[in-house]
Protein backbone atom coordinates (compact mmCIF):
# COMPACT_ATOMS: atom_id res chain seq x y z
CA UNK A 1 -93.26 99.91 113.09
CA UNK A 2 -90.94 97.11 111.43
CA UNK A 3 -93.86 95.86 109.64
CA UNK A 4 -94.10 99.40 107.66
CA UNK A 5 -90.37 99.52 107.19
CA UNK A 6 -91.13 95.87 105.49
CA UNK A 7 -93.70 96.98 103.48
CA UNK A 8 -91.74 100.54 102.36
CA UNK A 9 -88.95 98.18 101.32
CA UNK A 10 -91.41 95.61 99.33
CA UNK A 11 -92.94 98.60 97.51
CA UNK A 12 -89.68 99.93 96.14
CA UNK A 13 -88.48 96.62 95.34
CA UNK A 14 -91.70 96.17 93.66
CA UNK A 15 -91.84 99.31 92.26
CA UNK A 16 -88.17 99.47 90.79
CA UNK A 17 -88.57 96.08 89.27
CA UNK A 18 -92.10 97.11 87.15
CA UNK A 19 -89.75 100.07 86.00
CA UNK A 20 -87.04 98.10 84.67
CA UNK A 21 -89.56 95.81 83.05
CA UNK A 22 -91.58 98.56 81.30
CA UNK A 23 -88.26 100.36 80.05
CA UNK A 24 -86.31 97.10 79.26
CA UNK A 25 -88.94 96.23 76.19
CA UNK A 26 -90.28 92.91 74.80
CA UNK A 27 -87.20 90.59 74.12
CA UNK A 28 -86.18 90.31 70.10
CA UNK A 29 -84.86 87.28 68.79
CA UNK A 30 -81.75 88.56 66.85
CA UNK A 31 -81.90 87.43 63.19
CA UNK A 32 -79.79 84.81 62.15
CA UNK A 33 -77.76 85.85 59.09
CA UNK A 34 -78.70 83.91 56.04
CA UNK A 35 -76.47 82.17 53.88
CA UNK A 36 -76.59 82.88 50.08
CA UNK A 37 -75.21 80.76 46.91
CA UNK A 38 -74.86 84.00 45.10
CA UNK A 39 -73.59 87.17 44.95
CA UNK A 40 -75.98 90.01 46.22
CA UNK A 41 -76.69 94.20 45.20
CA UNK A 42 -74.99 94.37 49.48
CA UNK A 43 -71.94 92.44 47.99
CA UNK A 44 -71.41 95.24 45.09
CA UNK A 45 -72.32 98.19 47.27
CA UNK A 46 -69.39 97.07 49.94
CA UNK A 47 -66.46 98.22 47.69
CA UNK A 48 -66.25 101.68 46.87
CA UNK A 49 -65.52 102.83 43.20
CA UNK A 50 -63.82 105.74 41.50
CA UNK A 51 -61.55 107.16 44.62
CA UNK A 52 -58.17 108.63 44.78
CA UNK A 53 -55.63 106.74 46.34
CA UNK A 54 -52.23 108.67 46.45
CA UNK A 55 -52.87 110.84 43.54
CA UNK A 56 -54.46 108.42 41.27
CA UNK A 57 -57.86 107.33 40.45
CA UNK A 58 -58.87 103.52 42.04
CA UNK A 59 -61.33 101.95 39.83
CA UNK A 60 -62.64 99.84 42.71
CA UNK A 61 -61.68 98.68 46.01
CA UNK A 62 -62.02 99.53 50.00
CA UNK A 63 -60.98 103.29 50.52
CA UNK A 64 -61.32 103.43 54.18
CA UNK A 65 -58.63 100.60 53.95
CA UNK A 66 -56.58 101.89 51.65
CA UNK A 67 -57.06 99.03 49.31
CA UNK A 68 -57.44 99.41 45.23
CA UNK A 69 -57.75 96.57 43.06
CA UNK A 70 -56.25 95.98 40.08
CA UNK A 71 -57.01 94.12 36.86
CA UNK A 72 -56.33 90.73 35.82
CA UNK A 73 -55.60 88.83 32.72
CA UNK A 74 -58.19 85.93 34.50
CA UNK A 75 -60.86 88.35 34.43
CA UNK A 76 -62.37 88.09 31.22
CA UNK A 77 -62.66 83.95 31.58
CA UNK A 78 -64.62 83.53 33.95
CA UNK A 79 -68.25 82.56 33.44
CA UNK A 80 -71.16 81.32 35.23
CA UNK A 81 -70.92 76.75 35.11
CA UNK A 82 -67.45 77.05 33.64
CA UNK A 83 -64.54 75.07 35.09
CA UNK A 84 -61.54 76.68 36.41
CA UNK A 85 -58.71 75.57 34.12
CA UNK A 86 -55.58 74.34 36.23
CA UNK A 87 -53.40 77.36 35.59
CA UNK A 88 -55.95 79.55 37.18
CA UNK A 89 -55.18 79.79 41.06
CA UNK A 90 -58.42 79.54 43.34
CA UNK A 91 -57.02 80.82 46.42
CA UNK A 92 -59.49 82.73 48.95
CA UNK A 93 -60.50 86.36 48.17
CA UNK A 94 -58.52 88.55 51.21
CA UNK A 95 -60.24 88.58 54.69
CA UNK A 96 -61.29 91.97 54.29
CA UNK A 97 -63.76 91.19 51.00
CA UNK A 98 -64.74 87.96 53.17
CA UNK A 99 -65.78 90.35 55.54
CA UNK A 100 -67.74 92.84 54.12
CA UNK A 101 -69.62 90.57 51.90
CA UNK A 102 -72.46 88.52 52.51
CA UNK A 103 -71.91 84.97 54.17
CA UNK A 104 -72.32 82.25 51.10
CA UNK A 105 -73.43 78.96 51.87
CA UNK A 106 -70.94 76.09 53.26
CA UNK A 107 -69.14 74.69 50.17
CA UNK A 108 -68.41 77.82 48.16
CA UNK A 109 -65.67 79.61 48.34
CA UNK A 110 -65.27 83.46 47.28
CA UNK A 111 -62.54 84.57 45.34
CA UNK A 112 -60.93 87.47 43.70
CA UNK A 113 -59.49 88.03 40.49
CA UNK A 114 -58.52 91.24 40.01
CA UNK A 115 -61.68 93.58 40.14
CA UNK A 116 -64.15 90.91 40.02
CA UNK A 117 -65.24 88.39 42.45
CA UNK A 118 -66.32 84.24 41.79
CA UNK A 119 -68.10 82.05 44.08
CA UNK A 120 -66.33 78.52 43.38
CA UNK A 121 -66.95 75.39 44.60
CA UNK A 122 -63.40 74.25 45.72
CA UNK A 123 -64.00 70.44 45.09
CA UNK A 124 -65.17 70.77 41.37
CA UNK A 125 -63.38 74.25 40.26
CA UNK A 126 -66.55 74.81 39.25
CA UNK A 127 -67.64 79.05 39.00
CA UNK A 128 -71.21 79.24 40.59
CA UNK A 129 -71.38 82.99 40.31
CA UNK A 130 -69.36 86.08 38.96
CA UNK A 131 -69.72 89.90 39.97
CA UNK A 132 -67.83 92.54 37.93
CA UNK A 133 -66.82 94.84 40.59
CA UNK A 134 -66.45 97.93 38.22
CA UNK A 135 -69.38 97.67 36.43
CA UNK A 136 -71.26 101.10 36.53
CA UNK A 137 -74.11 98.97 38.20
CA UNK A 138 -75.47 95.90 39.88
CA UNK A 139 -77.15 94.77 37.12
CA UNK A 140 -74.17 95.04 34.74
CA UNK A 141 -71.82 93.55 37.51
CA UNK A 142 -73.85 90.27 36.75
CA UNK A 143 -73.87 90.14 33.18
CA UNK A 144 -70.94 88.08 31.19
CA UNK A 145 -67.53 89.96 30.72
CA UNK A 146 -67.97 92.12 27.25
CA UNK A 147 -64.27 91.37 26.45
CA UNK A 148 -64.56 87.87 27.23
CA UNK A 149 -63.70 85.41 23.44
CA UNK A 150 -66.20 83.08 23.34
């Protein structure tokens, strides 16, 4: 009799342990996130554009944060391969932009000016990439500043 008992109990083990293995799945390997040197269409389609913020209309920024953005004089200089003159700080774009952007590759740093953002390298000052955050588009976000003197 203790030798069915045995067997009863190896058979459920047996049999609970092919059920947990059939619903449990094949194992995925998460994917790593990838670092990127530029500025991507996920980067422009974080911030949210054309929102009212305590009865007035934010051109860009995070509404769910109640964060609006607004303009700066710096704006219109920056360019792809230009240097950052002294006067111009290069301080870190706020944690919340580092966070719902992509992650950039070691050695460039992301900030803000105003409504636009600029991938710097923080040893050279040099820009390595600009995005127009309230540019109708992704493809205008990339293209130079319209106002910007040559």
């Amino acid at each position: 009799m203790t030798l069915k008992i045995e067997f009863a109990i190896m058979g459920s083990a047996l049999f609970g342990a092919g059920a947990f293995y059939a619903v449990k799945g094949n194992p995925v390997a998460e994917a790593a996130p990838v670092a990127v040197s530029h500025f991507t269409q996920a980067d422009y389609n974080a911030f949210d554009r054309n929102f009212q913020m305590d009865g007035q209309t934010c051109a860009v920024g995070f509404r769910d944060h109640r964060i609006c953005f607004g303009a700066s004089p710096y704006e219109a200089e920056l360019q792809d391969g230009d240097i950052l003159p002294a006067y111009m700080p290069a301080l870190s774009a706020e944690f919340r932009v580092i966070v719902e952007t992509d992650l950039k590759v070691d050695g460039l740093q992301t900030v803000r000016f105003g409504r636009s953002l600029a991938l710097i390298d923080p040893e050279t000052r040099q820009v390595r990439d600009v995005l127009r955050l309230d540019a109708p588009n992704f493809r205008l976000a990339r293209e130079p500043d319209p106002t910007r003197k040559s």
